[in-house]
Protein backbone atom coordinates (compact mmCIF):
# COMPACT_ATOMS: atom_id res chain seq x y z
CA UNK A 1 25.17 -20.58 -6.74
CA UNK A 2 21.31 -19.53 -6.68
CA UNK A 3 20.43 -16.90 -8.93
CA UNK A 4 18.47 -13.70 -8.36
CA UNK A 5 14.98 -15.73 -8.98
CA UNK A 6 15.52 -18.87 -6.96
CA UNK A 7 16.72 -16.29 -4.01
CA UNK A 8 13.85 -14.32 -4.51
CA UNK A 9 11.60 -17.32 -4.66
CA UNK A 10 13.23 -18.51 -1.43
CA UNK A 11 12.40 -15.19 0.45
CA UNK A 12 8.87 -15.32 -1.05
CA UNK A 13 8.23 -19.06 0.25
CA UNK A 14 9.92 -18.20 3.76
CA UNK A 15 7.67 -15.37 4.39
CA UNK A 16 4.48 -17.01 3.19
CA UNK A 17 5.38 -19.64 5.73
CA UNK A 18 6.39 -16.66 8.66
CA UNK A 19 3.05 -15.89 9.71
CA UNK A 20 2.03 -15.51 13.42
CA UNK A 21 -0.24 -18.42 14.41
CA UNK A 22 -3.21 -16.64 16.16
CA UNK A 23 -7.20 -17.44 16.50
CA UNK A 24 -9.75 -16.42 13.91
CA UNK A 25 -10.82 -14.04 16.37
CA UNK A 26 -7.05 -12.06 16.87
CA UNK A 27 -7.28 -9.03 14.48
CA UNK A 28 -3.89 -8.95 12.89
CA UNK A 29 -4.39 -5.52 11.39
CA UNK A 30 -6.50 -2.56 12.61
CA UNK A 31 -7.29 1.12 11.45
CA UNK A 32 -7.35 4.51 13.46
CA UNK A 33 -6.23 7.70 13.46
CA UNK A 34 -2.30 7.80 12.69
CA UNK A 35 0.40 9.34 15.55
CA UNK A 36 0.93 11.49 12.60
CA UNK A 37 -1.95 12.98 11.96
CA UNK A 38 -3.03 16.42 12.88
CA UNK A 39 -5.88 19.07 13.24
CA UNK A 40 -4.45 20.47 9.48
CA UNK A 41 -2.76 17.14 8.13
CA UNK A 42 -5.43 14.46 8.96
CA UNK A 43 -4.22 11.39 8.44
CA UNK A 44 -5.06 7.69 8.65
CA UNK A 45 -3.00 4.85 9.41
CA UNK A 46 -2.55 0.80 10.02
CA UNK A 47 -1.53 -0.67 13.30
CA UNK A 48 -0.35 -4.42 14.09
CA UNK A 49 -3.05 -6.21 16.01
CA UNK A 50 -0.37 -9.12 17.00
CA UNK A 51 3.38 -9.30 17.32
CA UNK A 52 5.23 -9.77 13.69
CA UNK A 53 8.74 -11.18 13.86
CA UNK A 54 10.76 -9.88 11.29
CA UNK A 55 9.90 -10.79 7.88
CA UNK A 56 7.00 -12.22 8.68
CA UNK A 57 3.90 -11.05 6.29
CA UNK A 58 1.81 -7.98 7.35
CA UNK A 59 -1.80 -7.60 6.14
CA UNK A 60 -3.29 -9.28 3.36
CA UNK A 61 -2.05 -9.64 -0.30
CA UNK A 62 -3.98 -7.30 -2.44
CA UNK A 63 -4.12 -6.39 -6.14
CA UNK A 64 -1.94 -3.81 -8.09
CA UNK A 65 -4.11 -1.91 -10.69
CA UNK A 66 -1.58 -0.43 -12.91
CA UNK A 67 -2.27 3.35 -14.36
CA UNK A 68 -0.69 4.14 -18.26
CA UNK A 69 0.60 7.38 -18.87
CA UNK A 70 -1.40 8.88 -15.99
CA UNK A 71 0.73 11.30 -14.69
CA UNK A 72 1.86 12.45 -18.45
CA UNK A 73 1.38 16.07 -18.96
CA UNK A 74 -1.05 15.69 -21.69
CA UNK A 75 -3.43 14.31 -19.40
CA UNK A 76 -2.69 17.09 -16.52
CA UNK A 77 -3.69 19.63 -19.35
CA UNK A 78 -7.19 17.37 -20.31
CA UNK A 79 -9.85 19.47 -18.18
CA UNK A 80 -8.89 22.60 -15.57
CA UNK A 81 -9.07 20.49 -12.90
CA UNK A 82 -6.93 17.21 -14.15
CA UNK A 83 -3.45 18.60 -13.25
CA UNK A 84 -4.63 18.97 -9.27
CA UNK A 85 -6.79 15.95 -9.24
CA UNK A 86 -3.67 14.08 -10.86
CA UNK A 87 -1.49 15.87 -7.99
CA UNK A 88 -3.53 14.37 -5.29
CA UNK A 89 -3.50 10.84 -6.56
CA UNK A 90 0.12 10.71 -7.55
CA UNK A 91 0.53 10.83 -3.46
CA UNK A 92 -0.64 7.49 -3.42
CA UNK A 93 0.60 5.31 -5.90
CA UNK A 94 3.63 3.56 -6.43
CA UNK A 95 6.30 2.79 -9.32
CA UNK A 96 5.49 -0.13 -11.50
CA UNK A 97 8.31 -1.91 -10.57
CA UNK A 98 7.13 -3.88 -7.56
CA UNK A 99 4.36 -5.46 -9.26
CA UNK A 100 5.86 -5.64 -12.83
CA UNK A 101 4.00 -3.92 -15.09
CA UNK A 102 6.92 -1.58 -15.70
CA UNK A 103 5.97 -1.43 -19.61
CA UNK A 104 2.28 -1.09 -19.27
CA UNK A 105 2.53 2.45 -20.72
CA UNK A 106 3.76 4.34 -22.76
CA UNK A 107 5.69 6.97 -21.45
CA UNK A 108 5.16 6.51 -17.62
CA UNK A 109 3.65 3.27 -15.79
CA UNK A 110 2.83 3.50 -12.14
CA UNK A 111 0.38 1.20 -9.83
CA UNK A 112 -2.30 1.71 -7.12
CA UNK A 113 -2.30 -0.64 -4.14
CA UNK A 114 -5.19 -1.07 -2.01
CA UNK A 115 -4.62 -1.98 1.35
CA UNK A 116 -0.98 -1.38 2.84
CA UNK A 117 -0.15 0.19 -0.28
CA UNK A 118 -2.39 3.07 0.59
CA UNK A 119 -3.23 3.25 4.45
CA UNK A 120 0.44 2.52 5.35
CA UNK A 121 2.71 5.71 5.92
CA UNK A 122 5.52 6.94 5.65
CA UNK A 123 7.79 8.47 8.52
CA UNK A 124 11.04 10.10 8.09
CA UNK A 125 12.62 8.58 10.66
CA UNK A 126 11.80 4.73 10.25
CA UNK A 127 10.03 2.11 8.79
CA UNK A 128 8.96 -1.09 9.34
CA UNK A 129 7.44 -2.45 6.38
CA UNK A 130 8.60 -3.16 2.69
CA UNK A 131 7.44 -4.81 -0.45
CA UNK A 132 8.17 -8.36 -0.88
CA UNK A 133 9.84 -7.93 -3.94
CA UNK A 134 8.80 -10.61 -6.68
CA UNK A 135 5.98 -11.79 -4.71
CA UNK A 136 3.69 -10.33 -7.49
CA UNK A 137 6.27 -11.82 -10.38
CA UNK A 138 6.51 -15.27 -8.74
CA UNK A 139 2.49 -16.69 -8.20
CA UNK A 140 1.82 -19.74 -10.03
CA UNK A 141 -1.67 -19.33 -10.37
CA UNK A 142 -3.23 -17.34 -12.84
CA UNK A 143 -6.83 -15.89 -13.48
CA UNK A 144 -7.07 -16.95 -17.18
CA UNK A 145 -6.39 -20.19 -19.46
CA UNK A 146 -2.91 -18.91 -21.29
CA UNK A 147 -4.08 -18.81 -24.68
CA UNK A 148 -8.34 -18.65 -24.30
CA UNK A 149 -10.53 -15.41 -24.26
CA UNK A 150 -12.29 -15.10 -20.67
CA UNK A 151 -15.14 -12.46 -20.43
CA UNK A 152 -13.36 -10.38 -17.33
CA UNK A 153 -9.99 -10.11 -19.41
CA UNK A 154 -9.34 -6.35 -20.32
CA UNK A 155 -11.71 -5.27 -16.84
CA UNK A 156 -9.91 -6.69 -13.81
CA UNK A 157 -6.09 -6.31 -12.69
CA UNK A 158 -4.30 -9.41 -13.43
CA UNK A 159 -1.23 -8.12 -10.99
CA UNK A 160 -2.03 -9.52 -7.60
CA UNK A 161 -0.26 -10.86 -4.87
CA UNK A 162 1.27 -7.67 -3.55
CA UNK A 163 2.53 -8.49 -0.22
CA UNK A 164 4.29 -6.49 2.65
CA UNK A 165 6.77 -7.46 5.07
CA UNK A 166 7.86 -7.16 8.50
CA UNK A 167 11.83 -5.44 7.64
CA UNK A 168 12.12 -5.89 11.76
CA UNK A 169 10.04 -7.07 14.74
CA UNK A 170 7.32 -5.27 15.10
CA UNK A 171 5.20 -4.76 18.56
CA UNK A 172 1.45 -5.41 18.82
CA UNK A 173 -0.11 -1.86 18.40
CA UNK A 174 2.52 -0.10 16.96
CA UNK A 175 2.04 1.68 13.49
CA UNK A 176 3.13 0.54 10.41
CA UNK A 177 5.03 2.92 8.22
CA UNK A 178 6.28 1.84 4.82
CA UNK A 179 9.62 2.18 3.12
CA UNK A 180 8.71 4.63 0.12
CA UNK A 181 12.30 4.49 -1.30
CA UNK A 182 15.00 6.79 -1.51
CA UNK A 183 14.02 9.29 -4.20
CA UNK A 184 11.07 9.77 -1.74
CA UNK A 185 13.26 10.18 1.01
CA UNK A 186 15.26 12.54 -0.87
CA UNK A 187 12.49 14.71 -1.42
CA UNK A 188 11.29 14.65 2.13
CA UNK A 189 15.03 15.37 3.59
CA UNK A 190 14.70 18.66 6.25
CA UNK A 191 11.25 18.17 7.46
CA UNK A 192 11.05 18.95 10.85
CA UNK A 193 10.24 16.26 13.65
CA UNK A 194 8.05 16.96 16.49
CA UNK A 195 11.33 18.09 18.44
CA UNK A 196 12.26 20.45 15.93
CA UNK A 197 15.57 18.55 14.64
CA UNK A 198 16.32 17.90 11.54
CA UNK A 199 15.86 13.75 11.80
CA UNK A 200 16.10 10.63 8.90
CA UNK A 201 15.85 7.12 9.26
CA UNK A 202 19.66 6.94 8.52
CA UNK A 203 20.59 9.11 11.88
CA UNK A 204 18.78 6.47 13.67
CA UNK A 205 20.65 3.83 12.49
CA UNK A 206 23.71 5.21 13.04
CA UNK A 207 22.63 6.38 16.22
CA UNK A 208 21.63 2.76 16.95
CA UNK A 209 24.76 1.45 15.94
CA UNK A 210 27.07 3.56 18.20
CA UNK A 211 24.71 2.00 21.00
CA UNK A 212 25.39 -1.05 19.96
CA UNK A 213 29.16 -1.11 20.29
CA UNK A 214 29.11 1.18 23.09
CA UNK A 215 27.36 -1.61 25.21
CA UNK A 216 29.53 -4.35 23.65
CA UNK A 217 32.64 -2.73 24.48
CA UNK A 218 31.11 -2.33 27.97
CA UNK A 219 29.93 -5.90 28.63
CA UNK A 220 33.37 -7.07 27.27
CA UNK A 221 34.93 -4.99 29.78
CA UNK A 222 32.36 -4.99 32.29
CA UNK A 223 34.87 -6.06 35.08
CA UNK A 224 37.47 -2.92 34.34
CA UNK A 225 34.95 -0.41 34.03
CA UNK A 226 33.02 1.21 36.94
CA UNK A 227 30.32 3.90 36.49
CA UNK A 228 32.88 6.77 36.30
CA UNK A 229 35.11 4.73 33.92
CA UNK A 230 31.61 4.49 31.93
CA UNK A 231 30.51 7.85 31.84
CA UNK A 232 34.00 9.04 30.67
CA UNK A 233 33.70 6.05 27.81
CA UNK A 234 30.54 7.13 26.37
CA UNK A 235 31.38 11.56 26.77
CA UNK A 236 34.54 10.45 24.65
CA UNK A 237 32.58 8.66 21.88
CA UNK A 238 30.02 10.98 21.82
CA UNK A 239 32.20 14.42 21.84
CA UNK A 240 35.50 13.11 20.42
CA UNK A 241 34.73 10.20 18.23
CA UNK A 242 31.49 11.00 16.36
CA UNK A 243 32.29 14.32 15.78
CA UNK A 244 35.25 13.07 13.54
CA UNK A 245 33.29 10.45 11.95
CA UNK A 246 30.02 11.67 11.40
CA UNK A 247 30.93 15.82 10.99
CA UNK A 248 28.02 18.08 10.85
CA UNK A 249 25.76 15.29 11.50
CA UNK A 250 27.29 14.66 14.98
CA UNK A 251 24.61 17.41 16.56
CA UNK A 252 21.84 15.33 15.37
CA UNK A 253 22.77 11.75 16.04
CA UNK A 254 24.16 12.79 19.24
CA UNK A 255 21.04 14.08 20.19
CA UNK A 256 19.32 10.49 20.19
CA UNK A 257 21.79 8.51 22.63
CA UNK A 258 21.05 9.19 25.84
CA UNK A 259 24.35 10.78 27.89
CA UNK A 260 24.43 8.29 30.80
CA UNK A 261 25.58 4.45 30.04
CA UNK A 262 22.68 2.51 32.41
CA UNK A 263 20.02 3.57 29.89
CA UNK A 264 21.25 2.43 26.64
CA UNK A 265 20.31 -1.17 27.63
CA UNK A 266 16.60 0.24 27.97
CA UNK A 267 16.94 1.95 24.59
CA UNK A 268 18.24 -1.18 23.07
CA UNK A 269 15.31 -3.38 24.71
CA UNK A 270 12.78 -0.82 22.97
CA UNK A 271 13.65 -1.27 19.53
CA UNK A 272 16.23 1.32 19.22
CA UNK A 273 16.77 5.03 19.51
CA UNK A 274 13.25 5.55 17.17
CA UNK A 275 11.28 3.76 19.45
CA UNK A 276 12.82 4.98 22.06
CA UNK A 277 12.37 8.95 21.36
CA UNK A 278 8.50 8.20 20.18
CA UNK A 279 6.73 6.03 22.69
CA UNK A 280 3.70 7.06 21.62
CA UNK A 281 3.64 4.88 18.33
CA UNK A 282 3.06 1.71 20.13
CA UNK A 283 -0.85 1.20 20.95
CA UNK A 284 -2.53 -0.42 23.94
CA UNK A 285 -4.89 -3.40 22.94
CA UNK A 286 -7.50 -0.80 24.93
CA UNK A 287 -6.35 2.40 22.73
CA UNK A 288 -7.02 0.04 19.16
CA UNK A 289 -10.22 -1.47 20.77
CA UNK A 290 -11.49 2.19 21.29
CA UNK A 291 -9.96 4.45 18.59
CA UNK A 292 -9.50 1.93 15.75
CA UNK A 293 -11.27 -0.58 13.85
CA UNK A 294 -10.41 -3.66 12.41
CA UNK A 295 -9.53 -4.25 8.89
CA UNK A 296 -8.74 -8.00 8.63
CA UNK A 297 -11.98 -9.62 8.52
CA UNK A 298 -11.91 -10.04 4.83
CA UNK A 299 -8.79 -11.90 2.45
CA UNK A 300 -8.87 -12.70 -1.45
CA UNK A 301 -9.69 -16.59 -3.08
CA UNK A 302 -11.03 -17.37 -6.57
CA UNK A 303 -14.51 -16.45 -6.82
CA UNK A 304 -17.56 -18.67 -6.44
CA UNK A 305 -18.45 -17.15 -9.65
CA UNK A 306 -16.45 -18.47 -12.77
CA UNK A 307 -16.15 -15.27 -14.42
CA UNK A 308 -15.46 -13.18 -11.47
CA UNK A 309 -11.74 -13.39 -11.06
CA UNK A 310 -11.04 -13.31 -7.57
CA UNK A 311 -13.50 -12.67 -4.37
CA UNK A 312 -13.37 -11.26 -0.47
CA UNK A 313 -14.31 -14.34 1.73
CA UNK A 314 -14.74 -13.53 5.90
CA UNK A 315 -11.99 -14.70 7.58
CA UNK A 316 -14.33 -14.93 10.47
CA UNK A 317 -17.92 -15.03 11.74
CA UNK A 318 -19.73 -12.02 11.01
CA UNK A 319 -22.95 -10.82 12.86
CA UNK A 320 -25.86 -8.97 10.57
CA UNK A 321 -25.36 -5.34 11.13
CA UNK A 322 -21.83 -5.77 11.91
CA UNK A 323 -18.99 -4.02 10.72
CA UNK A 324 -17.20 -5.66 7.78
CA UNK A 325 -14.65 -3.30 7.14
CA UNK A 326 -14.60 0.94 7.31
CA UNK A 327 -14.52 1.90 3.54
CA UNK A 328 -12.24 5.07 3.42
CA UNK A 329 -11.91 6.55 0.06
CA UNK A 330 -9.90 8.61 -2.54
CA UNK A 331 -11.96 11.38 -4.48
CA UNK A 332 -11.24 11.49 -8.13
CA UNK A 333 -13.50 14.73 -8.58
CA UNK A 334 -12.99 14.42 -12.55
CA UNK A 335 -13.45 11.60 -13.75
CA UNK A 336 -12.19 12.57 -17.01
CA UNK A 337 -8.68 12.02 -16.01
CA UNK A 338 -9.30 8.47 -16.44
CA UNK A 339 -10.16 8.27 -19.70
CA UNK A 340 -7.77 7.20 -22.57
CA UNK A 341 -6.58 8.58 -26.05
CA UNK A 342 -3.82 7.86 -28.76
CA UNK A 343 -1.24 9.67 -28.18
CA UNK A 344 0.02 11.97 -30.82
CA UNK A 345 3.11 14.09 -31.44
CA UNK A 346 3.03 17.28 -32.71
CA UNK A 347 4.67 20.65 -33.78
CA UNK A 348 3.96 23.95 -32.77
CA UNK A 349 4.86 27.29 -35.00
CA UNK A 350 8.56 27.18 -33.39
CA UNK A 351 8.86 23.63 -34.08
CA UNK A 352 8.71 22.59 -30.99
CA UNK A 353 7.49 19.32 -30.63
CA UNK A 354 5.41 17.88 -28.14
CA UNK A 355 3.36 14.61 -27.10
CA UNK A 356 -0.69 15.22 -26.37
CA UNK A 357 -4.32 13.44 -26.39
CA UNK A 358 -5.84 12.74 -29.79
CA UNK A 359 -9.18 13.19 -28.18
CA UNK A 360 -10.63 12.30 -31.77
CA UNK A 361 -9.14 9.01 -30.99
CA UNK A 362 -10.58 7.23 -27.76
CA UNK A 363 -8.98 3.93 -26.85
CA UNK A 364 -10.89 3.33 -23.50
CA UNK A 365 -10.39 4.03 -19.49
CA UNK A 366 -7.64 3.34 -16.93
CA UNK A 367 -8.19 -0.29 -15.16
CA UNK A 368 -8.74 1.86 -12.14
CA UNK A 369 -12.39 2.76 -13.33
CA UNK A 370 -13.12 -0.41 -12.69
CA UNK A 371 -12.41 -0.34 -8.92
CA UNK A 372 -14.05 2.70 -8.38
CA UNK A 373 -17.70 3.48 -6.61
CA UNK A 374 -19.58 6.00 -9.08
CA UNK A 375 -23.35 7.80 -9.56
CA UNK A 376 -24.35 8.50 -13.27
CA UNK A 377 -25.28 12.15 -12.36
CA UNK A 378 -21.78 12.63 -11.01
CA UNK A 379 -18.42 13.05 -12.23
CA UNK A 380 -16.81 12.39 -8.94
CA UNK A 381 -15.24 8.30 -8.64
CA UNK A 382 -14.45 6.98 -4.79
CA UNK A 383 -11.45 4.49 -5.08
CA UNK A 384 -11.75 2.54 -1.68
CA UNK A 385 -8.69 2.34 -0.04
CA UNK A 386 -8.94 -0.15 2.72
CA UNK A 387 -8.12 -3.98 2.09
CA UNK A 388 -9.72 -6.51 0.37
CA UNK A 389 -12.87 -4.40 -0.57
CA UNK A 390 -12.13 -3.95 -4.28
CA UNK A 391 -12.38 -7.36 -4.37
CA UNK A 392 -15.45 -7.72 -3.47
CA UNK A 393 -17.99 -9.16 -6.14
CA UNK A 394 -21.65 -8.42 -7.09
CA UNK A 395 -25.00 -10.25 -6.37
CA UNK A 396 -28.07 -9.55 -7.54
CA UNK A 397 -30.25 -8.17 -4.00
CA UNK A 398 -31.60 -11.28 -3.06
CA UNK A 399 -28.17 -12.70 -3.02
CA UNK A 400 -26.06 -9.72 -1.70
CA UNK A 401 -24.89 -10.56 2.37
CA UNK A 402 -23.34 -6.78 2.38
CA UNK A 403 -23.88 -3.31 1.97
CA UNK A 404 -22.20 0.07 1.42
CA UNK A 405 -23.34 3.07 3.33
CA UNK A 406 -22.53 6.36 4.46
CA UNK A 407 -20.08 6.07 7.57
CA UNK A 408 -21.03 8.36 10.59
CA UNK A 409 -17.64 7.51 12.77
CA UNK A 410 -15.39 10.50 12.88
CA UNK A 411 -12.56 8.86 13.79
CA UNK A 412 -12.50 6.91 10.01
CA UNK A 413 -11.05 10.00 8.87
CA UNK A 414 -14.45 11.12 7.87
CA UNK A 415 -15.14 15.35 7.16
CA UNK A 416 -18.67 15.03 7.07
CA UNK A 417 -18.81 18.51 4.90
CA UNK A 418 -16.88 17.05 1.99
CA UNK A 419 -20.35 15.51 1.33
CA UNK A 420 -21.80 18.54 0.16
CA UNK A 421 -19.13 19.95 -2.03
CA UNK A 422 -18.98 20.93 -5.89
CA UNK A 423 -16.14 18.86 -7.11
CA UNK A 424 -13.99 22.07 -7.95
CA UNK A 425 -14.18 22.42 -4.01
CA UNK A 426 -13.49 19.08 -3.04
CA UNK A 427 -10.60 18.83 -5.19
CA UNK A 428 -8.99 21.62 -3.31
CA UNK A 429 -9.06 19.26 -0.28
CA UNK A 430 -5.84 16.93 -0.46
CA UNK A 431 -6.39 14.13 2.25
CA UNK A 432 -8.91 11.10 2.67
CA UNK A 433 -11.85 12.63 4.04
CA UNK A 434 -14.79 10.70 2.84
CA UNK A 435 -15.73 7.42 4.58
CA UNK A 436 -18.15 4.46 3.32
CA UNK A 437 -18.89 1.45 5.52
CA UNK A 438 -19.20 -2.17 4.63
CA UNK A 439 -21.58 -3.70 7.06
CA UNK A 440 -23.38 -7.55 6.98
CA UNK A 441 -26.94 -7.82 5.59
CA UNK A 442 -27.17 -11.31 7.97
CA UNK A 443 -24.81 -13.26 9.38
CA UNK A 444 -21.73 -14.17 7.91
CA UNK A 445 -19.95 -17.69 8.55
CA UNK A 446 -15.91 -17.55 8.29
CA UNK A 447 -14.93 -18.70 4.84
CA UNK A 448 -18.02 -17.07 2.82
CA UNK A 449 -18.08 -15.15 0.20
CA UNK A 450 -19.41 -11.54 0.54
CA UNK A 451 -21.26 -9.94 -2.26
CA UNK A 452 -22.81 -6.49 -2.73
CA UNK A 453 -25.36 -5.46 -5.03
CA UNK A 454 -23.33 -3.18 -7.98
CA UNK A 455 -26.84 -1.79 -9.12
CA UNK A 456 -29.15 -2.84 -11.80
CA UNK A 457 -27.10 -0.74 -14.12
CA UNK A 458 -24.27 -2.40 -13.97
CA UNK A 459 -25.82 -6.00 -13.80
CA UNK A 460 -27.55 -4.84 -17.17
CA UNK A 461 -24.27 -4.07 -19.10
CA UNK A 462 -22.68 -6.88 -17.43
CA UNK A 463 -25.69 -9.72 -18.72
CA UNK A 464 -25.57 -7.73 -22.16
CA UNK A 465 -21.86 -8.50 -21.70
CA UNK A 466 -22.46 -11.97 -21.33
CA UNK A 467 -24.40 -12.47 -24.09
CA UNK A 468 -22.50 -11.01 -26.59
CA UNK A 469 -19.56 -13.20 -25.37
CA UNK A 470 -18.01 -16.00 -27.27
CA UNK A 471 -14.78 -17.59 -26.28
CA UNK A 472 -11.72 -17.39 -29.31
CA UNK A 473 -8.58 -17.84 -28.95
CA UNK A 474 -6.41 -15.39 -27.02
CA UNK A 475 -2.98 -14.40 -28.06
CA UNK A 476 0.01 -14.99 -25.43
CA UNK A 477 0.46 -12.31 -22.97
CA UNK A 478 3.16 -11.41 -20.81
CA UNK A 479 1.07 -12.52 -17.66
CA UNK A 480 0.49 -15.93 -19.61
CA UNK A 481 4.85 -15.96 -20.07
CA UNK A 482 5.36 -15.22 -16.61
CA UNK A 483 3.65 -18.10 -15.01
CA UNK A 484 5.50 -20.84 -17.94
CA UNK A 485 8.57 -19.08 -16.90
CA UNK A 486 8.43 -19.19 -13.45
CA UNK A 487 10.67 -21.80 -12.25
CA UNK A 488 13.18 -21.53 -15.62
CA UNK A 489 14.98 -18.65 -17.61
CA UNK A 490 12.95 -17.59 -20.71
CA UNK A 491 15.05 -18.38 -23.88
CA UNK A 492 17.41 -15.67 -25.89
CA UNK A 493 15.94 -15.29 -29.31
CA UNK A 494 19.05 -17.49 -30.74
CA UNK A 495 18.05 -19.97 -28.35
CA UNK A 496 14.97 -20.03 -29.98
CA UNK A 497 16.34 -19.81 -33.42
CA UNK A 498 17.96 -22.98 -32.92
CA UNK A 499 14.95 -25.59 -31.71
């Protein structure tokens, strides 16, 4: 019998294998304006380019850059406005569990994921989209030598490889919306859909299902039953039946099957009662070439430079002056949230004890700093959100094929105004609102590396960096274990006792 790894390497290897063969120049993945968003709930979201089958991969796999005792309440307390800037990132990140860095912190360990793991929504009533679980546990190739110093270890994520999958077939142009789990379904249970009902996922399915066995209990009796027998067939099931089996939820699910037999088929053949009830989610080729933008012209390799890590390469020619990729961003408005302290406990006069900051103590930044776009006269940090483009390396300007600017499309989710806040008034604003772009310097040939210039700030510290470096031996991490231990079970500690 296969155990839980060799499974999970099986499902890893079958969808790496599932993806759509289309030409260099099919978009698989674009950005717009999501069916969800509105005049007071803006909203951004991701929409297939190409038909996925069902667990095929969807977008590119991206990084996870894992954030220690982030949410903590010592570090909401830090400044007065940590506890709302923490509020609006904690939207946006996941659990450490899908890219294993569970035990990264302390007290809580949670991950940001470029990409699908922050333009992809969610929707109460469906999803279409899931983590590939282990697919950031199982690569085989690592950044660093197991056992050797490298001069980017301590400033770049080594948890990559987060990749998405299709959990059903999904249509070219419809949106992709993300299975957040069930303690976030929990705490979105009641919200009301555009019809007013109180909807989930789960009253789709089961809504789905009665379909299902209506119209095979139909086809198997197709010969017996005319259109009156029919009609009486499905009023029973829906007024008799499901009001027994499904109670107060009857109203609901009822609601979603339409009352006369000859158009199940047609819900069936549009993906289900979801589908079926919100047309609208599905994009024409002409709707994504004119509302939305595409954000696949970029996936992740090992850098051209050695010390670099990983790089974005084109995954297709690029003109100069060309859009790369829209750059949407999320505003950290204090950056002081990201920095790091020992963490004490203490006793107040009650004794009441309590965890906080040594702030006397300063053990360094969260990873995310890193990944961030930043001004030394500011204390606001932009964490792009869109793929690949926190992998993208600097060049000195000479060198650089890319730049970043100031994006002047509105429908990037840009609110121009944002621009000329304080950050205690920007932090009051809780959605993606300001927009970069990414855009070629000259042309770009499909399978290049692109580079922009960081700034002659950073390539200082970085060359000071260098210099000071000297390679030592590196003691084994749990990155280092994971890669020996791949293919085999790591050893019990008498297991070990006994070689």
């Amino acid at each position: 019998m296969l155990n839980f790894w060799e499974i999970t390497l099986l499902l890893l290897l079958f969808a790496m294998k599932n993806l759509s063969p289309v030409s260099a120049e099919q978009c698989r993945l674009y950005m717009g304006q999501s069916s969800l968003s509105t005049e007071d709930e803006p909203r951004l979201g991701l929409f297939a380019g190409v038909n996925y089958d069902k667990d095929d991969s969807v977008g590119s796999p991206e990084i996870a850059i894992p954030l220690t005792d982030f949410t903590s309440s010592w570090n909401r307390a830090k400044t007065e406005l940590s506890d709302v800037v923490i509020e609006f990132i904690e939207g946006y990140i996941w659990t450490a569990e899908y890219a294993g860095s569970k035990w990264e912190g302390n007290y809580t360990s949670t991950i940001a994921v470029p990409g699908m793991g922050l333009l992809a929504n969610y929707h109460l009533g469906t999803y279409n989209v899931d983590w590939l679980q282990g697919s950031a546990m199982l690569i085989k190739d690592s950044l660093f030598q197991p056992g050797a110093s490298h001069p980017a270890r301590g400033a770049i994520s080594t948890y990559q490889n987060m990749t998405m999958r299709a959990t059903k077939s999904i249509k070219k142009g419809e949106e992709i919306f993300a299975n957040f789990g069930t303690v976030w379904d929990n705490n979105m249970t009641g919200i009301d859909d555009v019809y007013g009902d109180k909807l989930t996922r789960y009253d789709y399915e089961e809504a789905d299902k009665i379909i299902d066995k209506v119209l095979e209990f139909m086809a198997k009796y197709e010969d017996e039953l005319n259109d009156e027998l029919k009609d009486e067939v499905l009023d029973f099931i829906l007024f008799k039946v499901l009001g027994v089996a499904a109670g107060s939820h009857a109203k609901v699910i009822r609601s979603l099957i339409p009352a006369h037999p000859d158009k199940l088929q047609k819900v069936k053949d549009m993906g289900g009662t979801f589908a079926y009830r919100n047309p609208d989610l599905v994009k024409s080729q002409k709707w994504l070439e004119k509302h939305a933008v595409c954000v696949d012209n970029l996936e992740t390799k090992p850098s051209t430079i050695p010390e670099a890590g990983r790089g974005a390469f084109a995954t297709r020619d690029i003109k100069t002056g060309s859009t790369i990729a829209p750059v949407p961003t999320l505003h950290i408005t204090d950056n002081e949230v990201l920095q790091m302290f020992d963490i004490i406990r203490i006793e107040d006069e009650d004794g009441k004890k309590s965890d906080v900051y040594d702030e006397s103590k300063p053990r360094g930044q969260q990873l995310l700093i890193n990944y961030c776009f930043a001004h030394p006269e500011s204390s606001i940090l932009l964490f792009p959100i869109s793929p690949m483009i926190t992998q993208i390396n600097h060049a000195p300007p000479e060198k650089a094929n890319a730049r970043l600017s100031w994006s002047s499309n509105t429908f990037w989710g840009n609110s121009f105004d944002l621009q000329d806040m304080t950050p205690e008034e920007l932090s009051q604003y809780h959605h993606v609102g300001i927009t970069l772009e990414l855009y070629a310097l000259r042309e770009i040939k499909q399978g290049d590396e692109v580079f922009i210039d960081y700034g002659t700030l950073w390539e200082q510290a970085w060359n000071d960096h260098m210099k000071n470096y000297k390679q030592t031996e590196w003691p084994l991490k749990a990155d280092d274990l994971k890669l020996e231990y791949v293919e085999k079970p790591y050893k019990t500690k008498k297991e070990r006792e006994l070689e």
